[in-house]
C-alpha atoms as a PDB file:
ATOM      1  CA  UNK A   1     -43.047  45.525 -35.379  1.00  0.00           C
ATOM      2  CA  UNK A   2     -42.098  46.418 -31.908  1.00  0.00           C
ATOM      3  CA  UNK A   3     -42.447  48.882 -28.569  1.00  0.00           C
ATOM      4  CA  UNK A   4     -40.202  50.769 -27.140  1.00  0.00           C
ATOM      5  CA  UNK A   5     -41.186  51.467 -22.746  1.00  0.00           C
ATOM      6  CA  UNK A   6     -39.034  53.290 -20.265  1.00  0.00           C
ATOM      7  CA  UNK A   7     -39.640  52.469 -16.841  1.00  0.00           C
ATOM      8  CA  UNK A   8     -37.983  53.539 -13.780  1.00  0.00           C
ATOM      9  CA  UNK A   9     -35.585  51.368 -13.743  1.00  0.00           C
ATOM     10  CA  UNK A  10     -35.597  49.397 -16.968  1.00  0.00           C
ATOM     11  CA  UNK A  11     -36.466  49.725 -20.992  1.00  0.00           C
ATOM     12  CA  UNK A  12     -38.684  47.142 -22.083  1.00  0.00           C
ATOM     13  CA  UNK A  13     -38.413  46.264 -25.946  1.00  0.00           C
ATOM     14  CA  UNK A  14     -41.276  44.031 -27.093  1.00  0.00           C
ATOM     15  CA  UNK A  15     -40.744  42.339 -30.839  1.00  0.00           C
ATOM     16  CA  UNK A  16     -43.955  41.854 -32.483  1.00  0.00           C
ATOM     17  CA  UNK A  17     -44.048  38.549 -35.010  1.00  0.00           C
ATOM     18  CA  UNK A  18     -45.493  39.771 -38.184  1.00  0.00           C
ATOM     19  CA  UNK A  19     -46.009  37.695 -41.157  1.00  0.00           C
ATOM     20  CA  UNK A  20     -47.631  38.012 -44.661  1.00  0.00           C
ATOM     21  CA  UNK A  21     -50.984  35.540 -43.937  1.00  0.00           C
ATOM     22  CA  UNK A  22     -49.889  31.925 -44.861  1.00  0.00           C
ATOM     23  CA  UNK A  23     -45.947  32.340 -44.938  1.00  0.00           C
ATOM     24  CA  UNK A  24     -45.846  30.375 -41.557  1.00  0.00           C
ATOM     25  CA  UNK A  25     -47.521  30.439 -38.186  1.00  0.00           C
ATOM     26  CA  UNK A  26     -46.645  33.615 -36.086  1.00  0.00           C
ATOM     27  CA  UNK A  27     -44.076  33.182 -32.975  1.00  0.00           C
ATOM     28  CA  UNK A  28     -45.174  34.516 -29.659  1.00  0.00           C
ATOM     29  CA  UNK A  29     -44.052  38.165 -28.314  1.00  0.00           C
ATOM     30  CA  UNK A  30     -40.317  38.482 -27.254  1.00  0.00           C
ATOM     31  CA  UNK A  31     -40.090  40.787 -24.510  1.00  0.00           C
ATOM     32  CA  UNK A  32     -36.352  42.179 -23.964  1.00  0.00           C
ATOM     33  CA  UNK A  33     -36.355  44.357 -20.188  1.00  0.00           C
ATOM     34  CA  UNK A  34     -32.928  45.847 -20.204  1.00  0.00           C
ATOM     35  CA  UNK A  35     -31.451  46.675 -16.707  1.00  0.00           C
ATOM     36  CA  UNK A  36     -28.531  48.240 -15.885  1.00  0.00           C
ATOM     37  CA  UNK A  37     -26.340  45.219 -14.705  1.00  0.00           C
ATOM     38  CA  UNK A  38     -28.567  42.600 -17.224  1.00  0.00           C
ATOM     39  CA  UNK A  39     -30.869  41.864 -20.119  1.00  0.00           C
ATOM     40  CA  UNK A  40     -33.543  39.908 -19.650  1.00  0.00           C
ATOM     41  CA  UNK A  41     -35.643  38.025 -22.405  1.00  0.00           C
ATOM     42  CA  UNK A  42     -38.875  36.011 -22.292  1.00  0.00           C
ATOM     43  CA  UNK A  43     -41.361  34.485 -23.978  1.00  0.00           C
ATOM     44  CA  UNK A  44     -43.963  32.855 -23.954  1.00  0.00           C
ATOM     45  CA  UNK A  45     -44.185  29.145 -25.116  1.00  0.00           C
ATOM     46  CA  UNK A  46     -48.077  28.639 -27.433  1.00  0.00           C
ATOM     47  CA  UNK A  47     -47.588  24.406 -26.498  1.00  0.00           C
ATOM     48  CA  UNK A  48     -47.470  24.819 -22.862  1.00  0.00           C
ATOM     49  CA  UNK A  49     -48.422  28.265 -21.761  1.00  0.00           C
ATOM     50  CA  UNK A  50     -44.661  28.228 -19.974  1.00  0.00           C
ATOM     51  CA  UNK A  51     -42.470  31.534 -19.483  1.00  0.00           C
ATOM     52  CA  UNK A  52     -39.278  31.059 -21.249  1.00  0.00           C
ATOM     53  CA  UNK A  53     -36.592  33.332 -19.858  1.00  0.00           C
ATOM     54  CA  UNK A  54     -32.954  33.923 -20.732  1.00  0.00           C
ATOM     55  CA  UNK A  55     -30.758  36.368 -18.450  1.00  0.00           C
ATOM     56  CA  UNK A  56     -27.828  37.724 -20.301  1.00  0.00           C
ATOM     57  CA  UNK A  57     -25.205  39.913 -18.081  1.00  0.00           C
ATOM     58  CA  UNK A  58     -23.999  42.999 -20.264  1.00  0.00           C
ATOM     59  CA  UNK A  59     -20.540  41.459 -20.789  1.00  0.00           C
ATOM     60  CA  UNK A  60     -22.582  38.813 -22.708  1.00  0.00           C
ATOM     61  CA  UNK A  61     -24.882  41.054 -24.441  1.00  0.00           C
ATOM     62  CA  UNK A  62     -21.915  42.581 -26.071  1.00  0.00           C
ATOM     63  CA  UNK A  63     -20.601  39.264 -26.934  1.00  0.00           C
ATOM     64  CA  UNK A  64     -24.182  38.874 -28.895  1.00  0.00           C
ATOM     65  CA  UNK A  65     -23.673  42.283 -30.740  1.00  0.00           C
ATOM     66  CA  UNK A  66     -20.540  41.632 -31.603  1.00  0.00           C
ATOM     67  CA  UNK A  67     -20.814  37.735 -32.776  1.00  0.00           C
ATOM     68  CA  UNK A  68     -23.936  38.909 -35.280  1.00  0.00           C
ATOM     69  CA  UNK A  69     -21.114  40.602 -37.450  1.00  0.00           C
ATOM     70  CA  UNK A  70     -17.789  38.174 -37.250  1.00  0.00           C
ATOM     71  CA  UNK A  71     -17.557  34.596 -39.699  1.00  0.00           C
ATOM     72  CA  UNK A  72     -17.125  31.669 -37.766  1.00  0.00           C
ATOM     73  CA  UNK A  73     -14.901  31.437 -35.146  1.00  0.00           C
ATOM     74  CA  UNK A  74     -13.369  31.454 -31.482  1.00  0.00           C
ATOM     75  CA  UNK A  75     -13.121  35.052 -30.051  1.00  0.00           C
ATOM     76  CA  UNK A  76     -12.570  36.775 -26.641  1.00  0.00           C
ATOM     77  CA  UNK A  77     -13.410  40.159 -26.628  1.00  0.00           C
ATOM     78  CA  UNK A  78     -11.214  42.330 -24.346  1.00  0.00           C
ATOM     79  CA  UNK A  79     -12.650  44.582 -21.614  1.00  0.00           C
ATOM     80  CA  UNK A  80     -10.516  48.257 -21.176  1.00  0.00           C
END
């Protein structure tokens, strides 16, 4: 499951852990806040109550999308 807010100056995507009951324990929230220079991800860790956070520029988001559908492998992606 997952949400879907606009704000003024960012979309915030939160991914909602859902599991059938005794598969495996659910993972915290993942809360993706997309900018317009950056992505930013967090969440939270369940041991130690810490904020993880990852910053991703959009060079490297598009890096993501496109190493999800290529086989193993060294790549450079080139920018028009």
């Amino acid at each position: 499951m997952f949400t879907i807010e606009h704000d003024f100056d960012a979309t915030v995507v939160t991914l909602i852990d859902e599991v059938r009951q005794g598969r495996r324990p659910l993972l915290e929230d993942v809360v993706i806040t997309a900018f317009d220079d950056r992505v930013v991800i967090t969440q939270a860790d369940a041991d130690t109550d810490a904020l993880s956070t990852v910053v991703l520029s959009i060079e490297q988001l598009n890096e993501l999308r496109a190493a999800l559908n290529l086989p193993e492998g060294n790549y450079r992606v080139t920018r028009d």
